[in-house]
Protein backbone atom coordinates (compact mmCIF):
# COMPACT_ATOMS: atom_id res chain seq x y z
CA UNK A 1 103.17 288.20 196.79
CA UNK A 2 99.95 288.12 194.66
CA UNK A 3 97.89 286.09 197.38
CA UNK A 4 98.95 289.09 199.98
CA UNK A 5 97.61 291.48 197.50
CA UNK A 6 94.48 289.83 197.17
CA UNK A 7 94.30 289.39 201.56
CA UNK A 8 95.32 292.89 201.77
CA UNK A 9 92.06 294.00 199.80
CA UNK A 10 89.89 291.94 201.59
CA UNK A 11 90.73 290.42 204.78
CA UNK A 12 90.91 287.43 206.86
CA UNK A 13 87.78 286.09 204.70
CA UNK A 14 90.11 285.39 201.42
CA UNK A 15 92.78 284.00 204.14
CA UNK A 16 90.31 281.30 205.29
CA UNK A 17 89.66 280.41 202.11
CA UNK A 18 93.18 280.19 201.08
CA UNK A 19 93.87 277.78 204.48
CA UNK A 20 91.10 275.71 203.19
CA UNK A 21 92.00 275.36 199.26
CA UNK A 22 95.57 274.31 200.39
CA UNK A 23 93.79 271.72 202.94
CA UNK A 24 92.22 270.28 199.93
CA UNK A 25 94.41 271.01 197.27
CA UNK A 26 95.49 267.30 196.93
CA UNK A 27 91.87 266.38 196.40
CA UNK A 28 90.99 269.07 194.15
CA UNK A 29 94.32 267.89 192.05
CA UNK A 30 93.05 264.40 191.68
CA UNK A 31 89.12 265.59 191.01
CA UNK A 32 90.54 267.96 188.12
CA UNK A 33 92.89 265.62 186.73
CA UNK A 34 90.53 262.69 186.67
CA UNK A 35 87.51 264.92 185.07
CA UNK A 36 90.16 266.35 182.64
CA UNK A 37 91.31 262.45 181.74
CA UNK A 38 87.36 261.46 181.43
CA UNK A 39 87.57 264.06 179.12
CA UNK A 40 89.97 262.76 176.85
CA UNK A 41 88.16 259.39 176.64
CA UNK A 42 85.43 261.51 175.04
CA UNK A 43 86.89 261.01 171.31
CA UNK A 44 86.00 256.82 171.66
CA UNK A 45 82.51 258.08 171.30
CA UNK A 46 82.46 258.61 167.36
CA UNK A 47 83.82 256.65 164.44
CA UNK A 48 86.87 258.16 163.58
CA UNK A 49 88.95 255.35 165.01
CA UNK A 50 89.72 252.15 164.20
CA UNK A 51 89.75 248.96 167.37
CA UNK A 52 94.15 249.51 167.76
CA UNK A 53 93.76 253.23 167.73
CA UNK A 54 91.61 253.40 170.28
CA UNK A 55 93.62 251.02 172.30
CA UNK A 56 96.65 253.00 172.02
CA UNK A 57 94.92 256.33 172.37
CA UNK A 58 93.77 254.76 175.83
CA UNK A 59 96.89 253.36 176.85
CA UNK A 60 98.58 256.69 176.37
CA UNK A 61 96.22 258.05 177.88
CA UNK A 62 95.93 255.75 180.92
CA UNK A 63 100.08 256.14 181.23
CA UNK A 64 100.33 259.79 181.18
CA UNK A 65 97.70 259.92 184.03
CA UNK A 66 99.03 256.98 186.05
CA UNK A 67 102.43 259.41 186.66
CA UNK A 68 100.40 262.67 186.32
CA UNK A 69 98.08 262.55 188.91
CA UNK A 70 100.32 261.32 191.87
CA UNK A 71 103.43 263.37 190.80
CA UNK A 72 101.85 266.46 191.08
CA UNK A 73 99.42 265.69 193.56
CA UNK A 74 102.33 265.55 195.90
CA UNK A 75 102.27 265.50 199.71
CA UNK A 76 101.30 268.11 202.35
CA UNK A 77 104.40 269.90 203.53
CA UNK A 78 104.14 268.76 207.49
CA UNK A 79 103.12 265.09 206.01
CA UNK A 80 105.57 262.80 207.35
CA UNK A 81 107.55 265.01 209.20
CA UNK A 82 109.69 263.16 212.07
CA UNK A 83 109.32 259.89 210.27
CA UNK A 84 112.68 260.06 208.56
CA UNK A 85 115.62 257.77 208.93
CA UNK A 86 118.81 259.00 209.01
């Protein structure tokens, strides 16, 4: 409902650029995701931490993205389509 409100307003300019963010939403996920998880690694930098703090901070860290990123990344809606056994 929003996005029609927003096309409505503004035409077939804001629909081609909704067509393309949803081509490239997967990508955009995993750029985001992996500059937000960079981010996070930023706290190594000082001294606060000790060597198995670190280590655990990254494994954590590491974990949370490994299911993260692919898990919402998810799959185009038409990807795969006809390729289903049953």
């Amino acid at each position: 409902m929003a996005g029609r409100g927003l096309t409505a307003g503004h035409g077939a300019d804001v629909e081609r650029l909704l067509a393309v963010g949803a081509r490239r939403a997967r990508a955009v996920w995993t750029a985001v995701a992996g500059a937000v998880l960079a981010v996070f690694f930023l706290p190594f930098i000082g001294d606060g931490m000790d060597g198995g703090t670190r280590v655990s901070h990254a494994v954590m860290h590491l974990a949370v993205a490994a299911m993260l990123i692919p898990g919402l990344g998810g799959r185009s809606p038409g990807a795969g389509a006809g390729t289903a056994k049953g």
